[in-house]
Every structure is written in structure tokens, then in C-alpha cells.
Protein backbone atom coordinates (compact mmCIF):
# COMPACT_ATOMS: atom_id res chain seq x y z
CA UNK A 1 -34.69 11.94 -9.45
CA UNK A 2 -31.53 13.82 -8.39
CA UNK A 3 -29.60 12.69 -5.44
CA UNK A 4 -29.80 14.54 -2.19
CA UNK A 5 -26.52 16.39 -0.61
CA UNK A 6 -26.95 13.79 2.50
CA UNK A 7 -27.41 11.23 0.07
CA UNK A 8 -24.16 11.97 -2.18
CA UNK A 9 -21.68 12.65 1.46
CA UNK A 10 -21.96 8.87 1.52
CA UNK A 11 -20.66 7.04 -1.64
CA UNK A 12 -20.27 3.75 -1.36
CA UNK A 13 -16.50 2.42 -2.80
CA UNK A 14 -18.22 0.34 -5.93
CA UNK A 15 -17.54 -3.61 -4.77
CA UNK A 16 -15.06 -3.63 -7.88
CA UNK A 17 -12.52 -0.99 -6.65
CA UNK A 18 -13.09 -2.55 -2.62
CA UNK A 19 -11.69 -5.55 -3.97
CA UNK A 20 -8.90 -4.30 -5.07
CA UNK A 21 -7.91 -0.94 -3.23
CA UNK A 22 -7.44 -0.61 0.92
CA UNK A 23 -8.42 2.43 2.65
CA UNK A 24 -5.50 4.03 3.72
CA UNK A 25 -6.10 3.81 7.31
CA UNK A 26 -6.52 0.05 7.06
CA UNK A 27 -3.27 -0.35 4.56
CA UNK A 28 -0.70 1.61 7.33
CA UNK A 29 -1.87 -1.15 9.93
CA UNK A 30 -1.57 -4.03 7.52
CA UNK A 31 1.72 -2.36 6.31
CA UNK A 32 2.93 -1.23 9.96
CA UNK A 33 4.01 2.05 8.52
CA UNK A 34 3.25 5.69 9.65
CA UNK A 35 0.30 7.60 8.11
CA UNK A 36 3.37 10.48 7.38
CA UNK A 37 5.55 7.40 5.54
CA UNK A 38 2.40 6.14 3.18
CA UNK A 39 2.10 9.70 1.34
CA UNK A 40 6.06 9.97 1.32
CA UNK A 41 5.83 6.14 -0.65
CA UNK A 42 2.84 7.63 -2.71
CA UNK A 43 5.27 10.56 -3.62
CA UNK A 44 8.17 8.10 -4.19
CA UNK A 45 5.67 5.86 -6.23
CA UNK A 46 6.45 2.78 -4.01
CA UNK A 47 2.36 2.69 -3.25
CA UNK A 48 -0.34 3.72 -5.46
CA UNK A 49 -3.58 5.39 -4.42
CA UNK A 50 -6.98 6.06 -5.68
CA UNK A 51 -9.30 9.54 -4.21
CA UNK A 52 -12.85 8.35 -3.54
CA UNK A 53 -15.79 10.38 -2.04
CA UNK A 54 -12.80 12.27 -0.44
CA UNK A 55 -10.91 9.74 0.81
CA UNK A 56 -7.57 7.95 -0.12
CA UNK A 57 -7.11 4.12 -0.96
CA UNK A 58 -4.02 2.63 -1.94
CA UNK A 59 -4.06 -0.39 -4.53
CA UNK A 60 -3.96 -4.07 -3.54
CA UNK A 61 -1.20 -4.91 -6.08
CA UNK A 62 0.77 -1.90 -4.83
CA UNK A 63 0.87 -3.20 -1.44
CA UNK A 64 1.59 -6.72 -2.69
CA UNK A 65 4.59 -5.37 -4.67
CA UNK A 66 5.84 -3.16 -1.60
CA UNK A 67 5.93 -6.59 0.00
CA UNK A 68 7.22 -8.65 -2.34
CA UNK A 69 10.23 -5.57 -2.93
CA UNK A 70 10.81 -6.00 1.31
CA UNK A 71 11.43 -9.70 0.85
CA UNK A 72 13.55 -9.38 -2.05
CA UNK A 73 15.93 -7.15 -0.75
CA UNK A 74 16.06 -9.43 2.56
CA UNK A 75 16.70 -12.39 0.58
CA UNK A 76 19.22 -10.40 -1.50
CA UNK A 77 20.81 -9.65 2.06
CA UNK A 78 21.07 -12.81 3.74
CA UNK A 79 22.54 -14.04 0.38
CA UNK A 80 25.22 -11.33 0.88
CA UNK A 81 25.77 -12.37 4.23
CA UNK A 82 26.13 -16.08 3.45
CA UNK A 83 28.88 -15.25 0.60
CA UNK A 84 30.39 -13.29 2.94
CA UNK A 85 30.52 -16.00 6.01
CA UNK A 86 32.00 -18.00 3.32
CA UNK A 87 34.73 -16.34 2.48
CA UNK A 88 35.42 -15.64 6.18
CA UNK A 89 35.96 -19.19 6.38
């Protein structure tokens, strides 16, 4: 039996791809980022997304590798800033 139109509107994200993707308005609260800033880091390829049933989710591991890039670069900082105190010395 075919599916109804009011039956296909609603398609559920398979359990698989909710386990690892975000819907986009849930990943700009967890990432405290504009809506505007998550397409410019889909463009840039920082986060990656997947179109469901019309709506955009960005990957789990994209979001954990955005994060893991913000605390490299302020480790990579404060290590700056300790060679630097250093030499002020």
C-alpha cells in the first residue's frame, strides 16, 4: 500500500542518522553560534550537514571537530602567551 501525502510530510530521521546528526536548530544552541554563521561554516566546510524530509542536520563528528579545532587554537594561544611572558622576563 502506497503512503499517503500526510503520511510522507512526516519522515521520521531513521534512529541511525539521529544518533549521529543534530538538527540544525538544536546544533546553533549547543554551538552558541548564529543560524546566519552555521551555513557560512557549512560553506567554509568547518560543519557538515545532511537534508532530511526538508530539513538540515549537521553531523555529530563535525561538531565534535569544530570543538576540538576551538580548543586547539586556544591552547596554541595561551602557549604563545606563556613563551612570550617568558621572554618578557
Amino acid at each position: 500500500m502506497l503512503a499517503t501525502a500526510d503520511e510522507t510530510r512526516h519522515v521520521s530521521m531513521p534512529e541511525f542518522l539521529r544518533n549521529s546528526a543534530m538538527p540544525l536548530d538544536e546544533a546553533v544552541d549547543y554551538l552558541r553560534i548564529d543560524r546566519s554563521t552555521a551555513y557560512r561554516y557549512i560553506e567554509d566546510g568547518k560543519l557538515a550537514k545532511i537534508k532530511h524530509g526538508g530539513r538540515t542536520w549537521i553531523t555529530r563528528r563535525s561538531i565534535e571537530e569544530y570543538e576540538q579545532s576551538l580548543i586547539d587554537a586556544a591552547t596554541r594561544e595561551q602557549g604563545r602567551a606563556a613563551r612570550a611572558a617568558k621572554r618578557a622576563q
